[in-house]
PDB file of N, CA and C in Angstrom:
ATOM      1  N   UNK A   1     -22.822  -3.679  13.152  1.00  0.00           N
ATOM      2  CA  UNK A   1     -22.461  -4.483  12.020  1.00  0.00           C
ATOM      3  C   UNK A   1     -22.795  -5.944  12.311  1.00  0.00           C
ATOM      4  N   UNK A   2     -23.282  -6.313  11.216  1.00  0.00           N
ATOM      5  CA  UNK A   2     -23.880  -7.659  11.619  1.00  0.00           C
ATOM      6  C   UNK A   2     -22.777  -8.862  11.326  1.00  0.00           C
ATOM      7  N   UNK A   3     -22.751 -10.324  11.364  1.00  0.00           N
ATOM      8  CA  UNK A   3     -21.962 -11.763  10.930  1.00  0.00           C
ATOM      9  C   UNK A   3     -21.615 -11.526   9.470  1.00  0.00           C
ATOM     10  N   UNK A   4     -20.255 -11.478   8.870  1.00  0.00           N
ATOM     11  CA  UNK A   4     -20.264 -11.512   7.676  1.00  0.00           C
ATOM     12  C   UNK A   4     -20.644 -12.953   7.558  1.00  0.00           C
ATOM     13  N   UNK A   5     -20.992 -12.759   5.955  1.00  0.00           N
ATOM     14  CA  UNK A   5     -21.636 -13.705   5.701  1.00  0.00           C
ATOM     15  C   UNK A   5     -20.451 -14.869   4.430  1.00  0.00           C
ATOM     16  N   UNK A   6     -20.632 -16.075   4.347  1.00  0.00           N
ATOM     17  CA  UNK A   6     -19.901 -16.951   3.688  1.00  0.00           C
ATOM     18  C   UNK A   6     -20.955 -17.984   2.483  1.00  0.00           C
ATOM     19  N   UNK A   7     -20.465 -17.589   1.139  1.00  0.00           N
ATOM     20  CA  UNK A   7     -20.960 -18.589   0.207  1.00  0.00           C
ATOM     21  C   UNK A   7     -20.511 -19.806  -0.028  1.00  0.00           C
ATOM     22  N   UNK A   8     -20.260 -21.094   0.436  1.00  0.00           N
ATOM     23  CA  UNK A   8     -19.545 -22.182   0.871  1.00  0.00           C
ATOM     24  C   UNK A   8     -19.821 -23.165  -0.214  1.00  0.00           C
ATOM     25  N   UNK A   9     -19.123 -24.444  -0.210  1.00  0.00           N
ATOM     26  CA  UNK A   9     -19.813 -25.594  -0.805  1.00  0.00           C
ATOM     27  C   UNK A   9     -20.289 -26.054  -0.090  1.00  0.00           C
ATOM     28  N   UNK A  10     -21.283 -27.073  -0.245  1.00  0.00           N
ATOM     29  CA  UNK A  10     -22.305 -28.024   0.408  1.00  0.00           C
ATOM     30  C   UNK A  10     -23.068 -29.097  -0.179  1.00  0.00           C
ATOM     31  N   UNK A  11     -21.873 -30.007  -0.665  1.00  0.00           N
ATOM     32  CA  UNK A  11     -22.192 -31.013  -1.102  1.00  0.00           C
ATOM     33  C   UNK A  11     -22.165 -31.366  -2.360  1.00  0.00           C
ATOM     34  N   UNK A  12     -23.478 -31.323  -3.312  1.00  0.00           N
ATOM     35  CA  UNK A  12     -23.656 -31.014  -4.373  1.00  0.00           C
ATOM     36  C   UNK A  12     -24.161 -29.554  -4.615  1.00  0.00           C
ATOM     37  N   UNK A  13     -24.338 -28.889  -3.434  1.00  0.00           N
ATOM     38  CA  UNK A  13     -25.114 -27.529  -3.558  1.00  0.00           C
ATOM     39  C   UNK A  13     -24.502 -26.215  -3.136  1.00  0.00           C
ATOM     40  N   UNK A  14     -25.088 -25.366  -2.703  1.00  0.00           N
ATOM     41  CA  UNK A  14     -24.208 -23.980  -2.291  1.00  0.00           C
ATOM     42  C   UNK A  14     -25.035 -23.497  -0.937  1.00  0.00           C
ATOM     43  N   UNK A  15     -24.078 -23.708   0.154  1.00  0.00           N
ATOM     44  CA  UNK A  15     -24.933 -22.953   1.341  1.00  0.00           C
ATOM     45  C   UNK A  15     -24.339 -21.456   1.747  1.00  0.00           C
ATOM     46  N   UNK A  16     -25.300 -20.947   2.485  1.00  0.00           N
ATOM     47  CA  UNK A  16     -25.074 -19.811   3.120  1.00  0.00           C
ATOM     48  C   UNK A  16     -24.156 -19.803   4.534  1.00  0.00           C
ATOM     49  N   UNK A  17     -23.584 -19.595   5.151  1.00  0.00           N
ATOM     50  CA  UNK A  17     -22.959 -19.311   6.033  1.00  0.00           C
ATOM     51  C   UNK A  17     -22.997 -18.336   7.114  1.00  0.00           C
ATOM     52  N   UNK A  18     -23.453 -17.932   8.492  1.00  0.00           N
ATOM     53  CA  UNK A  18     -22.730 -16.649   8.991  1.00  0.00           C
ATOM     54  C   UNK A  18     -21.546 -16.826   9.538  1.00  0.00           C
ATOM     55  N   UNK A  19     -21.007 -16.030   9.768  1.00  0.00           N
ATOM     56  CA  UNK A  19     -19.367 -16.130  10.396  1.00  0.00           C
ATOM     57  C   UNK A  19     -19.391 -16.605  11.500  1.00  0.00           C
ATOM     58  N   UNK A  20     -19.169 -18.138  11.929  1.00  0.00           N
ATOM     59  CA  UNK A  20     -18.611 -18.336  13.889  1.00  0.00           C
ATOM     60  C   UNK A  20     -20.223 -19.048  13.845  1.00  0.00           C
ATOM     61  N   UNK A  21     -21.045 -19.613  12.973  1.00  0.00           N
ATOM     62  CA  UNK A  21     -21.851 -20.489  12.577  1.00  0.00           C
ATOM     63  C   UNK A  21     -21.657 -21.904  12.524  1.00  0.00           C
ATOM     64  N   UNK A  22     -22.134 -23.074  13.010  1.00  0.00           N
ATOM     65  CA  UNK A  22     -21.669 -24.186  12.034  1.00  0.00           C
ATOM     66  C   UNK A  22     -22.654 -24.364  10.892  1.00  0.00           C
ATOM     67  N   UNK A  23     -24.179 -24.232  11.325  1.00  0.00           N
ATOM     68  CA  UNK A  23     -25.059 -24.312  10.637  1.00  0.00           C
ATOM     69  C   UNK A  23     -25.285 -23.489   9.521  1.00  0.00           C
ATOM     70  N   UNK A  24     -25.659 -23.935   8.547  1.00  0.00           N
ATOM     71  CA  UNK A  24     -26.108 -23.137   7.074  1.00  0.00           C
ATOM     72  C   UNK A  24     -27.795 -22.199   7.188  1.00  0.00           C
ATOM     73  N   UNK A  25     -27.338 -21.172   6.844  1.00  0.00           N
ATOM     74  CA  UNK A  25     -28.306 -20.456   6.971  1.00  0.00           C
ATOM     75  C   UNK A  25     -29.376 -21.003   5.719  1.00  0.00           C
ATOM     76  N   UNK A  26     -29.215 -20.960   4.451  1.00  0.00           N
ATOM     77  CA  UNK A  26     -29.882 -22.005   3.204  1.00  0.00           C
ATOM     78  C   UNK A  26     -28.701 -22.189   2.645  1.00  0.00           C
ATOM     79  N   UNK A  27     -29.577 -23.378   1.965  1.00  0.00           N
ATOM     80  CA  UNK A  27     -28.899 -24.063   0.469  1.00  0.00           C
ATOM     81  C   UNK A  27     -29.334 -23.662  -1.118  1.00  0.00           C
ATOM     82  N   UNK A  28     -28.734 -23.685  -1.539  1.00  0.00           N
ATOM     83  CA  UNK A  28     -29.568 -23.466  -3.353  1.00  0.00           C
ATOM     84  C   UNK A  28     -28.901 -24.108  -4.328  1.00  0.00           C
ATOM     85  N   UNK A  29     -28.815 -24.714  -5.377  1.00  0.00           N
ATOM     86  CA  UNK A  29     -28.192 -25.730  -6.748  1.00  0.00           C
ATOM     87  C   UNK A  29     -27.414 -25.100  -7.010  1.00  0.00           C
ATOM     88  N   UNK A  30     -27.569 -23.493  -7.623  1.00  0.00           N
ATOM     89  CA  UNK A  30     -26.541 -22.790  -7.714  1.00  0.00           C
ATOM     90  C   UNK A  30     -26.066 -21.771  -7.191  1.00  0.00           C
ATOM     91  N   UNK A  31     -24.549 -21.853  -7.493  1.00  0.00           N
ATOM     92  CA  UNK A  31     -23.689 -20.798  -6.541  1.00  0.00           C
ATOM     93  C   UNK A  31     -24.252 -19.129  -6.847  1.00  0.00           C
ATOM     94  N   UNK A  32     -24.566 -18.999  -7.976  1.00  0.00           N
ATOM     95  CA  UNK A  32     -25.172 -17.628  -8.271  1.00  0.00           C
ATOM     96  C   UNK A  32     -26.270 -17.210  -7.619  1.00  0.00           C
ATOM     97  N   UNK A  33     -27.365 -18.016  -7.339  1.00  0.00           N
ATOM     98  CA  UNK A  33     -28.674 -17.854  -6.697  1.00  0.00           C
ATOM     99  C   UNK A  33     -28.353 -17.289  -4.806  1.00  0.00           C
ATOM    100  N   UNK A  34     -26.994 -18.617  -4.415  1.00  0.00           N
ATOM    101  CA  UNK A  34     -26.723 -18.264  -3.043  1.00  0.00           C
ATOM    102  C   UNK A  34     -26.089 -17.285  -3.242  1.00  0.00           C
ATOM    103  N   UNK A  35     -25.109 -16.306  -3.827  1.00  0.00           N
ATOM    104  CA  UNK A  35     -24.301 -15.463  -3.685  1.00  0.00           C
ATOM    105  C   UNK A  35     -25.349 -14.256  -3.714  1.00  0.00           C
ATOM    106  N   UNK A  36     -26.432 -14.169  -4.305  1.00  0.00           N
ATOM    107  CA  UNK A  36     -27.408 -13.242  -4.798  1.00  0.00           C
ATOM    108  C   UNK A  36     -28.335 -12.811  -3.444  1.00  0.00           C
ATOM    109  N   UNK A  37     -28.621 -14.415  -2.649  1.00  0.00           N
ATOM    110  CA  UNK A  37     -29.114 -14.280  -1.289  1.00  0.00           C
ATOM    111  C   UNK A  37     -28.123 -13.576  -0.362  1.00  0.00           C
ATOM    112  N   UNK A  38     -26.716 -14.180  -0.294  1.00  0.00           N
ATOM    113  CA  UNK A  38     -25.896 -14.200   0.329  1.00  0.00           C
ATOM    114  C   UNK A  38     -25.782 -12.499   0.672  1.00  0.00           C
ATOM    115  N   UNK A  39     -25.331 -11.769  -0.732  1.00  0.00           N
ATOM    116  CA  UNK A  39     -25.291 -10.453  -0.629  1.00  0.00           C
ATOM    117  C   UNK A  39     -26.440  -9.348   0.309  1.00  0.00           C
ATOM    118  N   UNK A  40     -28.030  -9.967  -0.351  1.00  0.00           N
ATOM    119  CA  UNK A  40     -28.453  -8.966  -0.115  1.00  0.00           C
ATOM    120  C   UNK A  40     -28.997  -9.280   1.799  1.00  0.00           C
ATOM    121  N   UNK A  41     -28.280 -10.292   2.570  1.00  0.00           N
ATOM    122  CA  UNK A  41     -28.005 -10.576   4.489  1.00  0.00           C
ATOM    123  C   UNK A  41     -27.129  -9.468   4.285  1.00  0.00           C
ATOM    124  N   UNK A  42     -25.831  -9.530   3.519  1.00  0.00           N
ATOM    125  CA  UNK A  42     -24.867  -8.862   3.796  1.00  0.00           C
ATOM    126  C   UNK A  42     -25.125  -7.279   4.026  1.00  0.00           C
ATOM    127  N   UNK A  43     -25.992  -6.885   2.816  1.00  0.00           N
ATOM    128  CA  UNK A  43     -26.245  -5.434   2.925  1.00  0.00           C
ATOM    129  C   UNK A  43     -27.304  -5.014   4.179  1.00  0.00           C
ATOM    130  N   UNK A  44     -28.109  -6.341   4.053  1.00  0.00           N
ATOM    131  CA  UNK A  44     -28.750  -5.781   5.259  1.00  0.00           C
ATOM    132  C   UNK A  44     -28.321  -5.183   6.789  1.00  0.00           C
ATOM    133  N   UNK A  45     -27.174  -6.539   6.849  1.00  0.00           N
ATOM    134  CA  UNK A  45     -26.504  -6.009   8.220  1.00  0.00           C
ATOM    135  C   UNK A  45     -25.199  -5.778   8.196  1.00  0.00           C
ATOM    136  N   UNK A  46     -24.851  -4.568   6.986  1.00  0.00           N
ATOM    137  CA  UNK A  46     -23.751  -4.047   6.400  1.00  0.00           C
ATOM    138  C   UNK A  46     -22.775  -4.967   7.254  1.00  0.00           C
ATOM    139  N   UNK A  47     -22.418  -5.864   6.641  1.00  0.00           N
ATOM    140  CA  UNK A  47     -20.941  -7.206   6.873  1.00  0.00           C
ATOM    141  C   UNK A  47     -20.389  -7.230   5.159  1.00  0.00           C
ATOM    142  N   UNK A  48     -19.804  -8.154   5.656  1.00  0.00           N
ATOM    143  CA  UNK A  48     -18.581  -8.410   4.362  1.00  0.00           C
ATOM    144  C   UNK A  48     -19.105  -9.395   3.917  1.00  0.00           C
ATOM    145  N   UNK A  49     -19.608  -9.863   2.749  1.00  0.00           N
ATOM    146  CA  UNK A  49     -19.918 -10.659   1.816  1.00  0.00           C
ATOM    147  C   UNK A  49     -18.686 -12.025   1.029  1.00  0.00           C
ATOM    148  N   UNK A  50     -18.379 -12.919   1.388  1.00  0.00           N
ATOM    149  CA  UNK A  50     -17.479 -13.668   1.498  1.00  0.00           C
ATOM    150  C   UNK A  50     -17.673 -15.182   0.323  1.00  0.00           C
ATOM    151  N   UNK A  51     -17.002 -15.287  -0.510  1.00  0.00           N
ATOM    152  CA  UNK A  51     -17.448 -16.045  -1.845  1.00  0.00           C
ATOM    153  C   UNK A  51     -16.445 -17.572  -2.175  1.00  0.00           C
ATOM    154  N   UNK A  52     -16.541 -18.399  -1.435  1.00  0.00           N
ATOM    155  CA  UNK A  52     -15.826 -19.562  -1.779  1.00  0.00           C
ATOM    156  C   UNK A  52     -16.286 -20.190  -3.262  1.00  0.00           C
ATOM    157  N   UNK A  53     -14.392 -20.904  -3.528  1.00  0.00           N
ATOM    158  CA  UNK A  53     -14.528 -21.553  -4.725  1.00  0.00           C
ATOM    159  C   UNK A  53     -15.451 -23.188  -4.043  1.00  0.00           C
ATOM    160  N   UNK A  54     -15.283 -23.841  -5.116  1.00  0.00           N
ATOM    161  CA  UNK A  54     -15.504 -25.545  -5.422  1.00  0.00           C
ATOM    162  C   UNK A  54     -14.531 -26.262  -4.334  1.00  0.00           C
ATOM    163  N   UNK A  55     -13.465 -25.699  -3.828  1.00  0.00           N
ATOM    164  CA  UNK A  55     -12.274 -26.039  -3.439  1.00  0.00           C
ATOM    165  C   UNK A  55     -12.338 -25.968  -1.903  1.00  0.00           C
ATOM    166  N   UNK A  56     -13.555 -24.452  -1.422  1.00  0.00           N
ATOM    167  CA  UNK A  56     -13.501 -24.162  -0.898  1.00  0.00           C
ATOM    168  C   UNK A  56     -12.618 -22.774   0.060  1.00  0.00           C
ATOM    169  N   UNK A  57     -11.853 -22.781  -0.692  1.00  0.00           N
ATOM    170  CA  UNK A  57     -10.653 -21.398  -0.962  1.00  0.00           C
ATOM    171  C   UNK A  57     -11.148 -20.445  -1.228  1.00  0.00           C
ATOM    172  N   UNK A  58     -11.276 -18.913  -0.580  1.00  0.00           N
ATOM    173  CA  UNK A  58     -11.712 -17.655  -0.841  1.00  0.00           C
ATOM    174  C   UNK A  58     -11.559 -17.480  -2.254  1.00  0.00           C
ATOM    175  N   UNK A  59     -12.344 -16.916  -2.891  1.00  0.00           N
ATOM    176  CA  UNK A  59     -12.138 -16.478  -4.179  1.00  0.00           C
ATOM    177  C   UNK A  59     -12.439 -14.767  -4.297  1.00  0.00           C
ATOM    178  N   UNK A  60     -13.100 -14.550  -3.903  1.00  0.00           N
ATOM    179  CA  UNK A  60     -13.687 -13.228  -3.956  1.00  0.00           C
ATOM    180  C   UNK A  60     -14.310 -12.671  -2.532  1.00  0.00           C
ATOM    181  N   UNK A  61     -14.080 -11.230  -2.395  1.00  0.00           N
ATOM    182  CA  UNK A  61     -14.855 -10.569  -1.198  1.00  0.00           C
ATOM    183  C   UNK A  61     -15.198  -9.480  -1.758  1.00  0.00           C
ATOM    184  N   UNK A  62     -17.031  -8.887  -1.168  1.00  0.00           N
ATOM    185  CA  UNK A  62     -17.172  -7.894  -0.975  1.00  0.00           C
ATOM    186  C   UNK A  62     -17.849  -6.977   0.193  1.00  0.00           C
ATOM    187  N   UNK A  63     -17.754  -6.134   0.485  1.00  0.00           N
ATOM    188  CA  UNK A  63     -17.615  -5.545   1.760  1.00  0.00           C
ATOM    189  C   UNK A  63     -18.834  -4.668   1.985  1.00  0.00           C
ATOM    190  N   UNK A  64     -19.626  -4.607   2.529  1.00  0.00           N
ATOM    191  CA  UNK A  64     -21.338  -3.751   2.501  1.00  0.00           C
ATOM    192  C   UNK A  64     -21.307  -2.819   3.958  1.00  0.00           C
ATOM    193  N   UNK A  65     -20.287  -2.902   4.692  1.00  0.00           N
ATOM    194  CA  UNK A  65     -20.322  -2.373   5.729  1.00  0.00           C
ATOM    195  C   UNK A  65     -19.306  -1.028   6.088  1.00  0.00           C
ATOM    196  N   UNK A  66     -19.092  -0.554   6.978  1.00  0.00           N
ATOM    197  CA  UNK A  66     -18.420   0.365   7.042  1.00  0.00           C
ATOM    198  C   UNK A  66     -17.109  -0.008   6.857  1.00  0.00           C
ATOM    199  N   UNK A  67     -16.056   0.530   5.999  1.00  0.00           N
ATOM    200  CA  UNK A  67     -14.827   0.272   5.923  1.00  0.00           C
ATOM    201  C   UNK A  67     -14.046   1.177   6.860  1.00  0.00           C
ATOM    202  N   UNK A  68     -13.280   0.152   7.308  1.00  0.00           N
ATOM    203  CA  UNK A  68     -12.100   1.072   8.149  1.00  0.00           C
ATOM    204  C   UNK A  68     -11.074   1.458   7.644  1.00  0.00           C
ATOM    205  N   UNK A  69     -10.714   0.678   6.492  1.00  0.00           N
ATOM    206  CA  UNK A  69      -9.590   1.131   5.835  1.00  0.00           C
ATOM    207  C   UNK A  69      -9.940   1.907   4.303  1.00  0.00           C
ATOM    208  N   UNK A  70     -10.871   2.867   4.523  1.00  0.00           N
ATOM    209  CA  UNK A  70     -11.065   3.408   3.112  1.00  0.00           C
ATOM    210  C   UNK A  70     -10.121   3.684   2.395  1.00  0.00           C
ATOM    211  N   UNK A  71     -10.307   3.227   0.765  1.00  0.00           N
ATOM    212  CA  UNK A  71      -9.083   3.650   0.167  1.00  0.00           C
ATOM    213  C   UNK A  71      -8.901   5.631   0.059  1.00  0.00           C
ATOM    214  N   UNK A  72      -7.956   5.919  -0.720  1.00  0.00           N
ATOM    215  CA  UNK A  72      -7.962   7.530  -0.412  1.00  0.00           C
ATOM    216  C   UNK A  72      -8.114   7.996  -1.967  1.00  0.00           C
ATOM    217  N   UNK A  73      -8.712   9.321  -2.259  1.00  0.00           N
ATOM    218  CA  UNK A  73      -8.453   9.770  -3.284  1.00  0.00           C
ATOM    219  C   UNK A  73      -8.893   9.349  -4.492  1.00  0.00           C
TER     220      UNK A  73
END
């Protein structure tokens, strides 16, 4: 399983993140374009896909990798 990955602010822009990174993997104007990149690192190296607000505060997660806690049923 690879670095989950983080959609961050960056400035006026939206960077990429890996987890335990300081550096930005890219930047893009909008948050949709990075989340779109963002995802398809994530699937590649099935990690968790990780979506900050404006604020910087988690807003959303999604998960591309093996779950340990599958839900049931």
């Amino acid at each position: 399983m690879g670095k989950n990955q983080h959609v961050v602010p960056a400035g006026e822009k939206w960077g990429i993140r890996g987890e335990g990174n300081s550096r930005l993997t890219s930047t893009f104007d909008r948050q949709s374009d990075a989340i779109a990149a963002a995802r398809q690192i994530s699937i590649n190296q099935r990690s968790e896909l990780i979506i900050h607000g404006c604020n910087g505060q988690i807003r959303e997660r999604d998960s591309h990798g093996k779950d340990p806690f599958p839900p049931r049923g």
